[in-house]
C-alpha atoms as a PDB file:
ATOM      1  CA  UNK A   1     -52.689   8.980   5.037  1.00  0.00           C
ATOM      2  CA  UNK A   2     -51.073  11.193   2.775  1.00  0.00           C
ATOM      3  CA  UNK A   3     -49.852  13.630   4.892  1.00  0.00           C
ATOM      4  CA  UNK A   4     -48.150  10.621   6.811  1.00  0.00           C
ATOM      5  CA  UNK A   5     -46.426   9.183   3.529  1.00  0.00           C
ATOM      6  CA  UNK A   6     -44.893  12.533   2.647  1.00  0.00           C
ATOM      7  CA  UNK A   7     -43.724  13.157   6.212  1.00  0.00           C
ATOM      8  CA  UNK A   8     -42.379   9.403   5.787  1.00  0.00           C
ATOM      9  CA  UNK A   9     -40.178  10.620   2.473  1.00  0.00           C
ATOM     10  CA  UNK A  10     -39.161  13.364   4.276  1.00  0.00           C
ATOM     11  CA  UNK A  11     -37.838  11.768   7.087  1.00  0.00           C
ATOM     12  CA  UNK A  12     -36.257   9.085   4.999  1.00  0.00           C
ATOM     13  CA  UNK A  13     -34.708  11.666   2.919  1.00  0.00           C
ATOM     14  CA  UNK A  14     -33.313  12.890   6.273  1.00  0.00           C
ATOM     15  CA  UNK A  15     -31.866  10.152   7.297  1.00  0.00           C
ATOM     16  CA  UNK A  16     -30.513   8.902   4.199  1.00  0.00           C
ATOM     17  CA  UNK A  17     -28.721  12.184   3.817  1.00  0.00           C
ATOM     18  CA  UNK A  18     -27.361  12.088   7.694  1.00  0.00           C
ATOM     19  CA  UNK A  19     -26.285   8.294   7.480  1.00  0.00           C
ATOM     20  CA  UNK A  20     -24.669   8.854   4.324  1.00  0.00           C
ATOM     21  CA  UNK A  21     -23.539  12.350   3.835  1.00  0.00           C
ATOM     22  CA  UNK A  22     -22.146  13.106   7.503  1.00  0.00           C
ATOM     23  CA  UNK A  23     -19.887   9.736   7.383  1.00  0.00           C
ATOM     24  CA  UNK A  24     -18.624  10.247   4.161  1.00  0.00           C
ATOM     25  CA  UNK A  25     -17.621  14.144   5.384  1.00  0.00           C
ATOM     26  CA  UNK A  26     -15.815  12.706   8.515  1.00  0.00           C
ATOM     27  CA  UNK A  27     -13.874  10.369   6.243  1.00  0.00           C
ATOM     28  CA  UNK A  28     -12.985  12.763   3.761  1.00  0.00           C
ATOM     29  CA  UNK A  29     -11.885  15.546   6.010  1.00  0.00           C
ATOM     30  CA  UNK A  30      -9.261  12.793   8.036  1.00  0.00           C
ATOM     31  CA  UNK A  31      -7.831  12.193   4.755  1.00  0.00           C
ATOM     32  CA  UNK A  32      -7.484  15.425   3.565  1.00  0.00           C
ATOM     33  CA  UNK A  33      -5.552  16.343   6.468  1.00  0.00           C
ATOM     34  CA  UNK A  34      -3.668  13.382   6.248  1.00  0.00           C
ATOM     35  CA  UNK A  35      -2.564  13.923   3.269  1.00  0.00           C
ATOM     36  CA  UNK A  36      -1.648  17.116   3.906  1.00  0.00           C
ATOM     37  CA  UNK A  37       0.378  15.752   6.801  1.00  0.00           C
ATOM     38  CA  UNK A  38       2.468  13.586   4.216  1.00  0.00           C
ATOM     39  CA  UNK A  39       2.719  16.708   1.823  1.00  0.00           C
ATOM     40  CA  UNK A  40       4.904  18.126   4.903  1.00  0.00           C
ATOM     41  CA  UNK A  41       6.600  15.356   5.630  1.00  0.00           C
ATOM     42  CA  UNK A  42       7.833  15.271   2.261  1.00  0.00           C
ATOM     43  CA  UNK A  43       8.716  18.836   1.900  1.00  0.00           C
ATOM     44  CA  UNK A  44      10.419  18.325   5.395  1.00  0.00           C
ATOM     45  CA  UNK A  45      12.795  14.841   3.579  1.00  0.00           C
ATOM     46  CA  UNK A  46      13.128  16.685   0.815  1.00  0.00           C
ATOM     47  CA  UNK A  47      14.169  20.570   2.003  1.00  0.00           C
ATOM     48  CA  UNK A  48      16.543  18.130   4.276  1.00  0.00           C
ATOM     49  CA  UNK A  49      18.355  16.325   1.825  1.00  0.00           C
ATOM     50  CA  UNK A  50      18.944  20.082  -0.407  1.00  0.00           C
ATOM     51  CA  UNK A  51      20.332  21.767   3.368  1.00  0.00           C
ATOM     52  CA  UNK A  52      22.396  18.879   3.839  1.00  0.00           C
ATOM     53  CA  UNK A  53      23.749  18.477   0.213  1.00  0.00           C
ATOM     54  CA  UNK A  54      24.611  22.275   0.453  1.00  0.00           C
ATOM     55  CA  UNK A  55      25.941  22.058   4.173  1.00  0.00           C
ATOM     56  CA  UNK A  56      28.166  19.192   2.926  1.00  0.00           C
ATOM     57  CA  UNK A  57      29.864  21.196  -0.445  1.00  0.00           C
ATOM     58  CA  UNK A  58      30.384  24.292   1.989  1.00  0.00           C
ATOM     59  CA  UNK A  59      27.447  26.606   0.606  1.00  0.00           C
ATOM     60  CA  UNK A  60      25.825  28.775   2.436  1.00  0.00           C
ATOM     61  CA  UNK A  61      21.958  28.120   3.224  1.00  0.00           C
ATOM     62  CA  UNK A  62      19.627  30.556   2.434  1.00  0.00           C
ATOM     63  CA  UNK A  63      16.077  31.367   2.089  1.00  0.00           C
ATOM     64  CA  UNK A  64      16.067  32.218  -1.996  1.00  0.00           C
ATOM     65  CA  UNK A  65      18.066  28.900  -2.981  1.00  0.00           C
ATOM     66  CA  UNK A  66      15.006  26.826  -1.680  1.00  0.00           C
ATOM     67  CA  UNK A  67      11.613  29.196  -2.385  1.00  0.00           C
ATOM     68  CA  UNK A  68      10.314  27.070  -4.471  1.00  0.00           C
ATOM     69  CA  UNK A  69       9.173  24.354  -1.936  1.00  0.00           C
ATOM     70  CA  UNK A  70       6.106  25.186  -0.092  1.00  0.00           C
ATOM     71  CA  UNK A  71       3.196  23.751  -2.187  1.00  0.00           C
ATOM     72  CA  UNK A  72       0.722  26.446  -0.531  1.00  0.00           C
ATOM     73  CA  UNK A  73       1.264  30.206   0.304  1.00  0.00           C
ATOM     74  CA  UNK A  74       0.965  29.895   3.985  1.00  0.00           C
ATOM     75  CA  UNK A  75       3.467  26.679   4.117  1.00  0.00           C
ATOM     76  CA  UNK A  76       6.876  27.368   5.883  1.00  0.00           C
ATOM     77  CA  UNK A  77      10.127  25.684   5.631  1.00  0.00           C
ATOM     78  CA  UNK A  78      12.892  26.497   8.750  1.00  0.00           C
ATOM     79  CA  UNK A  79      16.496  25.486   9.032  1.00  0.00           C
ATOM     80  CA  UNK A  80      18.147  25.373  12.468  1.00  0.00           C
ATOM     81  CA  UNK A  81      21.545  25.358  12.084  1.00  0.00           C
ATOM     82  CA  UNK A  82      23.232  23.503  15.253  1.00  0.00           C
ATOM     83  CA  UNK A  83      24.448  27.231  16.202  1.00  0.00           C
ATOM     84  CA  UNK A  84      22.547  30.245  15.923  1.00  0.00           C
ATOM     85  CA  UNK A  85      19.474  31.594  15.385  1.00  0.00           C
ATOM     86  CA  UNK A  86      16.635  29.308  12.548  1.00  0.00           C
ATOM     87  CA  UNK A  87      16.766  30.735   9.127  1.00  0.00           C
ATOM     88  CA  UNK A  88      13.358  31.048   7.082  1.00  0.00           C
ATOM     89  CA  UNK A  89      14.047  28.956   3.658  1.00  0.00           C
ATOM     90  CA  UNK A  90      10.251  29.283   2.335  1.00  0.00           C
ATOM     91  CA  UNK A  91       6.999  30.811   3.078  1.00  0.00           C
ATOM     92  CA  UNK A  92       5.921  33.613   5.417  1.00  0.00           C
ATOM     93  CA  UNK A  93       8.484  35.681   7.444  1.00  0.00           C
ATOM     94  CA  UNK A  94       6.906  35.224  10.632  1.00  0.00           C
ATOM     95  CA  UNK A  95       7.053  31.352  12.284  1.00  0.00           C
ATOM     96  CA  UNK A  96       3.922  29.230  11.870  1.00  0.00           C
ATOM     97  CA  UNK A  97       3.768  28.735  15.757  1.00  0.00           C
ATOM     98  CA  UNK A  98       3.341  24.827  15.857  1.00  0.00           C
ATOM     99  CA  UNK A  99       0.947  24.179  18.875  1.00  0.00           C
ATOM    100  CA  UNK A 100      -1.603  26.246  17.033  1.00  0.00           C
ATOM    101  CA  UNK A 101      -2.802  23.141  15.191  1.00  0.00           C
ATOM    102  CA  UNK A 102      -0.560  23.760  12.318  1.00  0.00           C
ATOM    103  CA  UNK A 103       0.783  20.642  10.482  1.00  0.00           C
ATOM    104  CA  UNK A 104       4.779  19.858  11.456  1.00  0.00           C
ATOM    105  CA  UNK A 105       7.432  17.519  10.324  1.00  0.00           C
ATOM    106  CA  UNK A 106      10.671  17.779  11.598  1.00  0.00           C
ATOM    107  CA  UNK A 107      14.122  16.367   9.890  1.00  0.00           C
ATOM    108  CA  UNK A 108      17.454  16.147  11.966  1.00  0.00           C
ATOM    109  CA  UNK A 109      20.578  16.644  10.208  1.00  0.00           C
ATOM    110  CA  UNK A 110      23.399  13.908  10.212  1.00  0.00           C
ATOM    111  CA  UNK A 111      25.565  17.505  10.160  1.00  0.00           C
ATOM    112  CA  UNK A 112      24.023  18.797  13.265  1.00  0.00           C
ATOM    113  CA  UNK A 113      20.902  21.241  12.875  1.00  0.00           C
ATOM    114  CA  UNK A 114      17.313  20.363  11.828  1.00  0.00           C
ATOM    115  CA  UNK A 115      14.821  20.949   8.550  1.00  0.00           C
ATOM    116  CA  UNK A 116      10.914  21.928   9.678  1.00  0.00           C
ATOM    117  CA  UNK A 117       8.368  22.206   7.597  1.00  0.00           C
ATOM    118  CA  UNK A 118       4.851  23.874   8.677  1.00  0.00           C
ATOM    119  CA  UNK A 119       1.606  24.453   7.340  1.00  0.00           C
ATOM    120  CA  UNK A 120      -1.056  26.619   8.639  1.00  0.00           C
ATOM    121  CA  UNK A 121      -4.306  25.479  10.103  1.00  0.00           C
ATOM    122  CA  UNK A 122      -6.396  27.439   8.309  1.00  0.00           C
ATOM    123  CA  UNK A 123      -4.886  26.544   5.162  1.00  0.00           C
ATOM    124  CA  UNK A 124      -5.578  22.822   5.800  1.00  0.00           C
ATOM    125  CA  UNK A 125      -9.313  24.094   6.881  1.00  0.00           C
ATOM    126  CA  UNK A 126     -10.373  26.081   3.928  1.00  0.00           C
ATOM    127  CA  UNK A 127      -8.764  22.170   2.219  1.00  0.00           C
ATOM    128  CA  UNK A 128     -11.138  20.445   4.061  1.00  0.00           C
ATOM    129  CA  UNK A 129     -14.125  22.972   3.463  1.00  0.00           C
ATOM    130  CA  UNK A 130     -13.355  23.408  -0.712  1.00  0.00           C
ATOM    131  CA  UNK A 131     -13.552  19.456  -0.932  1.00  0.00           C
ATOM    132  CA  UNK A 132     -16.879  19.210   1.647  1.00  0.00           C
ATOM    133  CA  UNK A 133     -18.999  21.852  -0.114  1.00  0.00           C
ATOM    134  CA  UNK A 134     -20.322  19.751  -2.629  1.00  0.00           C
ATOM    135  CA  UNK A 135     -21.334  16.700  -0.453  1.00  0.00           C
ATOM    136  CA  UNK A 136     -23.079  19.492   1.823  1.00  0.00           C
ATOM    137  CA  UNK A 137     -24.955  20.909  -0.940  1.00  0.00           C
ATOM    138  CA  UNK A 138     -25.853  18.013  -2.717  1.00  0.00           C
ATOM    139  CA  UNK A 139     -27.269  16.870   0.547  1.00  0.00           C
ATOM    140  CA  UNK A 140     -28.904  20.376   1.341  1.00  0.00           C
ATOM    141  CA  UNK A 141     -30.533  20.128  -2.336  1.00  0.00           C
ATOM    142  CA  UNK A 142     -32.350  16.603  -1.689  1.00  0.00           C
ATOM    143  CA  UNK A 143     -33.821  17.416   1.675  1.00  0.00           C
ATOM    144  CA  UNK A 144     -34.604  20.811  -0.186  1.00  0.00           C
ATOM    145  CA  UNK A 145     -36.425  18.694  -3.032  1.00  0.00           C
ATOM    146  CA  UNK A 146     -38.215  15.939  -0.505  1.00  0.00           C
ATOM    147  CA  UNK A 147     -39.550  18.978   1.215  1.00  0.00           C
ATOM    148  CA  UNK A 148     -40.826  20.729  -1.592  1.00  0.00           C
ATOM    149  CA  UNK A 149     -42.354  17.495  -2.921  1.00  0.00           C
ATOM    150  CA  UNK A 150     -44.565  17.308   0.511  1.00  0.00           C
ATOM    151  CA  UNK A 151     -45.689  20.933   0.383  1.00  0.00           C
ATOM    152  CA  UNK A 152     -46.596  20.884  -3.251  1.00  0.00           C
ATOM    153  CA  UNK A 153     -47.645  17.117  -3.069  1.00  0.00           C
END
């Protein structure tokens, strides 16, 4: 009988921890990355409006006017002027490819041209990860407690 009733905690420790904890993950990671998705839309609006401002007055467009942009390291902010070749404006050197399940938003220009902003997949994954450790662990430590109960109990 005993045996049974601390196989029973167990087990409802289990399944409290799935039903709960693995929801609550799955709805936490789609809104991480959604937000992350509206951080680069925004940086996309807003790098827009500063290339068109300085298109419009006659000023060049570079790459140290607009650094300060990207919220993360690994963000990347393009400008593709209507002629020649896309100009880096923030964040690594080397393009974000965007079919590598990197976040995009892209911004034409009334002026001709286009604003894109990128950020990595990996940077939105180690997001995702930093905010789902603790529901992981917390969940990890009760199943860790129920089954230490029914070994010492």
């Amino acid at each position: 009988m005993r045996e049974r009733l601390l196989t029973a905690f167990v087990l409802l420790t289990l399944l409290t921890v799935t039903l709960y904890g693995v929801p609550r993950a799955l709805v936490r990671a789609g809104a991480i990355t959604q937000q992350a998705q509206e951080d680069v839309a925004r940086d996309a609006r807003w790098a827009a409006h500063l290339v068109a401002t300085r298109v419009e007055a006659g000023l060049p467009v570079s790459g140290p006017d607009l650094t300060f942009l990207g919220k993360e390291p690994n963000d990347q902010l393009l400008y593709a002027p209507p002629s020649g070749d896309p100009v880096v404006l923030s964040g690594p050197a080397v393009p974000i490819r965007a079919g590598s399940g990197a976040l995009t938003a892209r911004v034409e220009l009334t002026e001709g041209g286009a604003v894109e902003a990128r950020r990595a997949a990996s940077t939105v994954r180690s997001d995702v990860v930093r905010e789902l450790q603790p529901i992981a662990m917390s969940g990890l430590a009760a199943l860790g407690v129920a089954v230490l109960a029914a070994v010492v109990l």
